[in-house]
C-alpha atoms as a PDB file:
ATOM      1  CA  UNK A   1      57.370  61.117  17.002  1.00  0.00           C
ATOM      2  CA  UNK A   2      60.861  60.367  16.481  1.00  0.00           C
ATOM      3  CA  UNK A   3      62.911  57.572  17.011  1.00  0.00           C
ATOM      4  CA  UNK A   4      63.962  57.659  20.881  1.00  0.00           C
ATOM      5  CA  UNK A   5      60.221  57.889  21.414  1.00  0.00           C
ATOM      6  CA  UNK A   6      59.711  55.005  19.671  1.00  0.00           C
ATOM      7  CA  UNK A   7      62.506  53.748  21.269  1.00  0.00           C
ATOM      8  CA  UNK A   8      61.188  54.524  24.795  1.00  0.00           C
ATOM      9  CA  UNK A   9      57.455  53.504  23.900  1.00  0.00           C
ATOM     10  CA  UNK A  10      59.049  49.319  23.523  1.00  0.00           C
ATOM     11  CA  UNK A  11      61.111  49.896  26.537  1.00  0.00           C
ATOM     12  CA  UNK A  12      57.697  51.461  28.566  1.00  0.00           C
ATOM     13  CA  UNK A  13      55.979  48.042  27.542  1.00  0.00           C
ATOM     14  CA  UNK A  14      58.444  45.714  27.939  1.00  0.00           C
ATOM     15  CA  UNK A  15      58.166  45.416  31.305  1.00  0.00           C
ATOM     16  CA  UNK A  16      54.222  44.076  30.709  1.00  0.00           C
ATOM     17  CA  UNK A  17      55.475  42.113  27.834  1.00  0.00           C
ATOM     18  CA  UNK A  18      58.436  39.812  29.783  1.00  0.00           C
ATOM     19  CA  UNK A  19      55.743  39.119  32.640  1.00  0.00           C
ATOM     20  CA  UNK A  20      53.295  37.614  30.619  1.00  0.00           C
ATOM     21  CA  UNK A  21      53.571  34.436  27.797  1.00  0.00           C
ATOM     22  CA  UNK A  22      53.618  36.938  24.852  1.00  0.00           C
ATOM     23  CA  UNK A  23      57.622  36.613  25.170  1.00  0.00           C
ATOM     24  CA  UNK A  24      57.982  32.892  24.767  1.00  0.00           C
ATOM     25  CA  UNK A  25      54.964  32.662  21.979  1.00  0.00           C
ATOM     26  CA  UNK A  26      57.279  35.156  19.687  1.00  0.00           C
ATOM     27  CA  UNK A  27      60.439  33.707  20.297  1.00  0.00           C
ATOM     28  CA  UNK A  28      58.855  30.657  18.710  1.00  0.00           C
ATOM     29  CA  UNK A  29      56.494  32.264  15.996  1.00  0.00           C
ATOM     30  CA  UNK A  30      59.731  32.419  13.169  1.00  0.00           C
ATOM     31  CA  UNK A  31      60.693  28.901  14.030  1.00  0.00           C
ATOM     32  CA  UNK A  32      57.967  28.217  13.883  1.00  0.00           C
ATOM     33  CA  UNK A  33      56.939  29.431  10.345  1.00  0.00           C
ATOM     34  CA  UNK A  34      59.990  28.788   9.142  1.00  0.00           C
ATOM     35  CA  UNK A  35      59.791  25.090   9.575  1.00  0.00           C
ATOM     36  CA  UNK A  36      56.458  25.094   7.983  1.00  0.00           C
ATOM     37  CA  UNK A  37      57.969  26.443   5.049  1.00  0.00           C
ATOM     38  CA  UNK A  38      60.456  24.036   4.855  1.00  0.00           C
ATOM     39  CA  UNK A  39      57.820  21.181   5.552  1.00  0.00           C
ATOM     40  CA  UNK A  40      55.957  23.007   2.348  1.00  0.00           C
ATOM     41  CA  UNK A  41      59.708  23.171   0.197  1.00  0.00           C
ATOM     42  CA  UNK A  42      59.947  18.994   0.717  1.00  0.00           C
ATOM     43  CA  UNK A  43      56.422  18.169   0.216  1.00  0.00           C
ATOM     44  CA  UNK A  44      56.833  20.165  -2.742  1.00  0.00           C
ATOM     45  CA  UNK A  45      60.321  19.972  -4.103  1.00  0.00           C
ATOM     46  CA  UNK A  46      61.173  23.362  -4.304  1.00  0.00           C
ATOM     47  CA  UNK A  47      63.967  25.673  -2.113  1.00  0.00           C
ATOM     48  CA  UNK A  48      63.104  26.883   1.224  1.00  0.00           C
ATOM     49  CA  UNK A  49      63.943  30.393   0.052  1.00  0.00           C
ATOM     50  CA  UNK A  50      61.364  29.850  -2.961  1.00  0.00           C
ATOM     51  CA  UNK A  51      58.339  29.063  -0.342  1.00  0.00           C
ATOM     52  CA  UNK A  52      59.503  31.973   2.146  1.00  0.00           C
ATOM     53  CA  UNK A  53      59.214  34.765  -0.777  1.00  0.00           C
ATOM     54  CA  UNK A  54      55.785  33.430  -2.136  1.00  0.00           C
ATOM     55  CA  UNK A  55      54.582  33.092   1.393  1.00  0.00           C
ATOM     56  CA  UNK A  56      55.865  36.819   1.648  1.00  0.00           C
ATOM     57  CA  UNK A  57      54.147  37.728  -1.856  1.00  0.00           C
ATOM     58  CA  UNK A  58      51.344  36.237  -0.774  1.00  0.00           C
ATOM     59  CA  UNK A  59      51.141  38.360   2.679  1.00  0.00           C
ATOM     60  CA  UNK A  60      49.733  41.827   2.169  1.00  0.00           C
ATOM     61  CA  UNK A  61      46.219  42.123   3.259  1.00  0.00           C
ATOM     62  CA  UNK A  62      46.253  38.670   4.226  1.00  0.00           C
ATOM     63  CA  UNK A  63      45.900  36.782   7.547  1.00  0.00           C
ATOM     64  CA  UNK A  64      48.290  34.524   8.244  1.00  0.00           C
ATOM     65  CA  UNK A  65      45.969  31.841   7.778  1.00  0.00           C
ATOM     66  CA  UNK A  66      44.701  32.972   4.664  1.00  0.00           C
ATOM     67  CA  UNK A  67      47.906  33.382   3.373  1.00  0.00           C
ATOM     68  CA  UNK A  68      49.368  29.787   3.916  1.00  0.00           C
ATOM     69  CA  UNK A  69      46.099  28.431   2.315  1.00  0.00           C
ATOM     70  CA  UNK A  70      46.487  30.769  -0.681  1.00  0.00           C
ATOM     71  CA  UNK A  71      50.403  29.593  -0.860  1.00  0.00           C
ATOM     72  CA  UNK A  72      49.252  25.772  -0.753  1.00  0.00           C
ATOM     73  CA  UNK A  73      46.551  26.343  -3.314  1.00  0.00           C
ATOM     74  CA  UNK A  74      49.545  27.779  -5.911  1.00  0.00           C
ATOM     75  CA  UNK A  75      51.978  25.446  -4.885  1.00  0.00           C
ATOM     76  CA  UNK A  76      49.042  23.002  -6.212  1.00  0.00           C
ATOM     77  CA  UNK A  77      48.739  25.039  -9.288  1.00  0.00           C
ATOM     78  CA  UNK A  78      45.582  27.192  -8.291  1.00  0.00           C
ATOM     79  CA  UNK A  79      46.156  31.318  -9.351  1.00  0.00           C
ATOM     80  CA  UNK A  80      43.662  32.922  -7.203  1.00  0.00           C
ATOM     81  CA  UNK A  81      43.118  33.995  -3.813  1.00  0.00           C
ATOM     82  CA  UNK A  82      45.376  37.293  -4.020  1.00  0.00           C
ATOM     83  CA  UNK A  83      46.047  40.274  -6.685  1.00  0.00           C
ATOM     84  CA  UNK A  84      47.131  38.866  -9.576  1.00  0.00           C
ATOM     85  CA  UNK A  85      50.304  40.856  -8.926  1.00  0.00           C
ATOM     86  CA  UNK A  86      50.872  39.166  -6.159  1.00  0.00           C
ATOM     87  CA  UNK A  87      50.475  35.959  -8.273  1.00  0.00           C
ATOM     88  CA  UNK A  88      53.063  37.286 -10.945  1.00  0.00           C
ATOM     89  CA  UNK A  89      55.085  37.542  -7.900  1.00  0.00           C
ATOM     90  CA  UNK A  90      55.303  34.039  -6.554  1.00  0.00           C
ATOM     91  CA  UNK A  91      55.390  32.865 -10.439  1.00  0.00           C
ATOM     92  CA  UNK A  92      58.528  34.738 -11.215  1.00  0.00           C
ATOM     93  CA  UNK A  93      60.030  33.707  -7.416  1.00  0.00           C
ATOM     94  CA  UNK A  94      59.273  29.628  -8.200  1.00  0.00           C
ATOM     95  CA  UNK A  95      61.728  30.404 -11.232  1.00  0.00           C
ATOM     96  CA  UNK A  96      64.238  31.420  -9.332  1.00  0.00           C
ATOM     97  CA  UNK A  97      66.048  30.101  -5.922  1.00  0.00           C
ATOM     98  CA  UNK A  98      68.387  33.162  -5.688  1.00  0.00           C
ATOM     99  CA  UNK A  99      68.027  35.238  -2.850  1.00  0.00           C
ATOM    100  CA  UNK A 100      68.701  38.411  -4.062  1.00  0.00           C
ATOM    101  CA  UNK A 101      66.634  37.926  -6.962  1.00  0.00           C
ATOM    102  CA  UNK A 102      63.654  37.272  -4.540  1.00  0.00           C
ATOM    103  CA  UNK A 103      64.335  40.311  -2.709  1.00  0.00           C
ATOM    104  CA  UNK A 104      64.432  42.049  -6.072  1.00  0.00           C
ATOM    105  CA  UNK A 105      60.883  40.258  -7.055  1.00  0.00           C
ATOM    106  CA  UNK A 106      59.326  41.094  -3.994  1.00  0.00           C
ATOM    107  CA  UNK A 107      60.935  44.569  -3.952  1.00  0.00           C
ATOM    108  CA  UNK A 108      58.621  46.099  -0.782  1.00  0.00           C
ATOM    109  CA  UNK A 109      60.360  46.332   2.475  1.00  0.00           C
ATOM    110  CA  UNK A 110      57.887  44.998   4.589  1.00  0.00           C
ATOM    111  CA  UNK A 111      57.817  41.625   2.292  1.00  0.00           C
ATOM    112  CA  UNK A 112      61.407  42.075   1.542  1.00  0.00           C
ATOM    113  CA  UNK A 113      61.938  41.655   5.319  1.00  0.00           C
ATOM    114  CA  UNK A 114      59.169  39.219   5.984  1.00  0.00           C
ATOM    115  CA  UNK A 115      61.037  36.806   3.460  1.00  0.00           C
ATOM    116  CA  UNK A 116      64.239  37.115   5.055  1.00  0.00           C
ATOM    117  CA  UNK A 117      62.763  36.727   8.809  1.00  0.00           C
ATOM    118  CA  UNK A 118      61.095  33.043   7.569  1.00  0.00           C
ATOM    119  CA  UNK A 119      64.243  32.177   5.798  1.00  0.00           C
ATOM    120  CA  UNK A 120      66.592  33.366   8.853  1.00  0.00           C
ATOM    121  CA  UNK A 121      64.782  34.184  11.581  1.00  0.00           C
ATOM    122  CA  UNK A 122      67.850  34.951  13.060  1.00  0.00           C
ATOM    123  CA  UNK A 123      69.027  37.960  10.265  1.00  0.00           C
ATOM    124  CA  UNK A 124      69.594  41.339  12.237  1.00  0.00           C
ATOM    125  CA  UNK A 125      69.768  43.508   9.242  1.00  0.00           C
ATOM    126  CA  UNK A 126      65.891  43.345   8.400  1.00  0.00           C
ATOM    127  CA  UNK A 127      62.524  44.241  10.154  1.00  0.00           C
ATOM    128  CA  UNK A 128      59.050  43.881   8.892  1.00  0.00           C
ATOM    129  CA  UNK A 129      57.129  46.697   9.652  1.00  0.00           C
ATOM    130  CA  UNK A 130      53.813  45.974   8.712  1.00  0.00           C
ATOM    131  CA  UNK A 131      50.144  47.592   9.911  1.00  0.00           C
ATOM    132  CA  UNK A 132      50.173  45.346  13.101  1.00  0.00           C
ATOM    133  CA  UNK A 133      53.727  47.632  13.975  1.00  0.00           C
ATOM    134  CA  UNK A 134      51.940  50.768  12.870  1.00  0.00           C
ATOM    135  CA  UNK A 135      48.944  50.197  14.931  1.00  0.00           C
ATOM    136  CA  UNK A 136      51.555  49.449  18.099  1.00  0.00           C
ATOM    137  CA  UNK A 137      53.723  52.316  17.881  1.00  0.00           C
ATOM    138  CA  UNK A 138      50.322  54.890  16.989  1.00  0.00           C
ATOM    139  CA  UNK A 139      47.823  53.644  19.661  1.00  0.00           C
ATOM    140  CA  UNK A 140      45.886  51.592  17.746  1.00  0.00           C
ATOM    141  CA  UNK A 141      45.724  54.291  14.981  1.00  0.00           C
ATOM    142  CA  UNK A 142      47.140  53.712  11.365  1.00  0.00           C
ATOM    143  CA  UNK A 143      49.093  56.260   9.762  1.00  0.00           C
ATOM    144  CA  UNK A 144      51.168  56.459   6.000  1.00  0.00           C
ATOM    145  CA  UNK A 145      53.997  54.534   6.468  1.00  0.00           C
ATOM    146  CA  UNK A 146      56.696  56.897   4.946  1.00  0.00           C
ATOM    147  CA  UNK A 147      60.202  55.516   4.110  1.00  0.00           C
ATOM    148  CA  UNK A 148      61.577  57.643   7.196  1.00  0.00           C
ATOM    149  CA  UNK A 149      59.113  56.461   9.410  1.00  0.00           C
ATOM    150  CA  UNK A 150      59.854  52.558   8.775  1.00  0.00           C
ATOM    151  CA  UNK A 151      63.510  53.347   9.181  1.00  0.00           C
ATOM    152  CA  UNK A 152      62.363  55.088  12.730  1.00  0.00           C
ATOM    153  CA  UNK A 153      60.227  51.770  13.467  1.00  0.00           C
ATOM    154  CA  UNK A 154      62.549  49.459  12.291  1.00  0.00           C
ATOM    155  CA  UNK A 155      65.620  51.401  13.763  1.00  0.00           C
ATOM    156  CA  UNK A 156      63.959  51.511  17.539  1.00  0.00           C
ATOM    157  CA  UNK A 157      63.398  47.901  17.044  1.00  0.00           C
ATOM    158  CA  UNK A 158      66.869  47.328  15.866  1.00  0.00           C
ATOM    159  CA  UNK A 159      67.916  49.074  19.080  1.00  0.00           C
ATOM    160  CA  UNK A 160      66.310  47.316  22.004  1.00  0.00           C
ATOM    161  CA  UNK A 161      66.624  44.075  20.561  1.00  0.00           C
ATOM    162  CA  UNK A 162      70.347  44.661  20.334  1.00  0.00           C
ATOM    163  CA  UNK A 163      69.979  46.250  24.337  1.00  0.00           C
ATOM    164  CA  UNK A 164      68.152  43.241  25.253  1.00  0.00           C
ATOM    165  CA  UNK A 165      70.289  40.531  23.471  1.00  0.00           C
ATOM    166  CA  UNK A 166      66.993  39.269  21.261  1.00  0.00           C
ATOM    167  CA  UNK A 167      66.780  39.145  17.421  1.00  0.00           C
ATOM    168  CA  UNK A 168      64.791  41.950  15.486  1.00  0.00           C
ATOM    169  CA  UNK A 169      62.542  38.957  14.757  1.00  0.00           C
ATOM    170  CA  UNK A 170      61.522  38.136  17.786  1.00  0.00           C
ATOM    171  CA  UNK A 171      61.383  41.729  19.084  1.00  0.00           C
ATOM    172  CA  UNK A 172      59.110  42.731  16.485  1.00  0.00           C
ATOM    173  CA  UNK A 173      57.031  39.433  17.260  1.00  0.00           C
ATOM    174  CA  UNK A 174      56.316  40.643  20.395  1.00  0.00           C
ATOM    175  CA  UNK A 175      55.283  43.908  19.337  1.00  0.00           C
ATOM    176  CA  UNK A 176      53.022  41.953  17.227  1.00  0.00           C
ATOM    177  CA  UNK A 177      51.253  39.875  19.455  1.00  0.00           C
ATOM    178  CA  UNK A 178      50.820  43.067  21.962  1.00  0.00           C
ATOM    179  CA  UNK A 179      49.004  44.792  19.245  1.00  0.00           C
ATOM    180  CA  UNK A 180      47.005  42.066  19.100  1.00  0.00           C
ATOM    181  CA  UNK A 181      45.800  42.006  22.244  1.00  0.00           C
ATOM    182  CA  UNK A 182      45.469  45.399  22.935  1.00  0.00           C
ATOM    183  CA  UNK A 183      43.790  46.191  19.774  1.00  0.00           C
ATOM    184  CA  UNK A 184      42.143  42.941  18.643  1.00  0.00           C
ATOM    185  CA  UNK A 185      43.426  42.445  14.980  1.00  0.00           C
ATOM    186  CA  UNK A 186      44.692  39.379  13.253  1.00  0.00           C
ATOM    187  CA  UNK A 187      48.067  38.410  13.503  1.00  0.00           C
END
């Protein structure tokens, strides 16, 4: 596929999506996760940006559920619960509340982005393209995610959230929580 068909594919369901409550339950899922992490920062005394990248290090393979208990459990000085890279992750990212050394730390797009979306859920230059996205734009299927073909996902998503005056976040938050329903996983 290319990237006007992805393009067209969001623009075919978006006339589903705006009809039903899958719009408003997006728009707040960020927010939403974002003030959770900042809850987690005070309890804690660390930087908002610090919880946002471990909760990011800590999301591969992981529910969201299962990855706020495993961030809890380190922030509480437990080291289980994910790859021990993973771990090596958060422990070099609660050493550091720079940014761009995060980014650097976490160094996959997908977490890269995540990060930044929980931090800002308002930043436009990001997308996380993760298997829920694959699943939406392949019919439920899931296919290597080259580097062109998350620059194709995250460029059509770029696109009509721009077209419809929405952040990428929320956009891809929808998509989300459509793949969800129409193909059952955990989101």
């Amino acid at each position: 596929m290319t990237e006007r068909k992805y393009l067209n594919q969001i623009k075919k369901d978006w006339e589903y999506i705006t009809s039903s409550p899958l719009i408003l339950e997006a728009k707040e899922w960020y927010p939403r996760e974002r003030e959770w992490s900042s809850e987690m920062a005070k309890n804690y005394s660390i930087d908002l940006q610090q919880v946002t990248g471990m909760y990011a290090a800590f999301s591969p393979l992981k529910s969201v559920k299962e990855n706020k208990k495993i961030l809890i459990n380190f922030l509480n000085g437990s080291r289980y619960g994910h790859t021990s890279r993973q771990i090596n992750k958060a422990e070099l990212i609660s050493q550091t509340n720079k940014i761009e050394e995060i980014d650097v730390i976490l160094s996959g797009r997908k977490t890269v982005a995540f990060h930044r979306h929980l931090f800002n859920p308002k930043d436009k230059t990001k997308v996380v393209i993760d298997t829920h996205l694959i699943k939406y734009f392949n019919n439920g299927n899931i296919i290597p995610l080259t580097p062109k073909r998350y620059s194709m996902y995250e460029n059509a998503i770029k696109k009509w959230s721009e077209k419809i005056n929405m952040y990428p976040s929320e956009v891809q938050a929808t998509l989300w929580l459509l793949a969800k329903e129409r193909y059952g996983i955990n989101v």
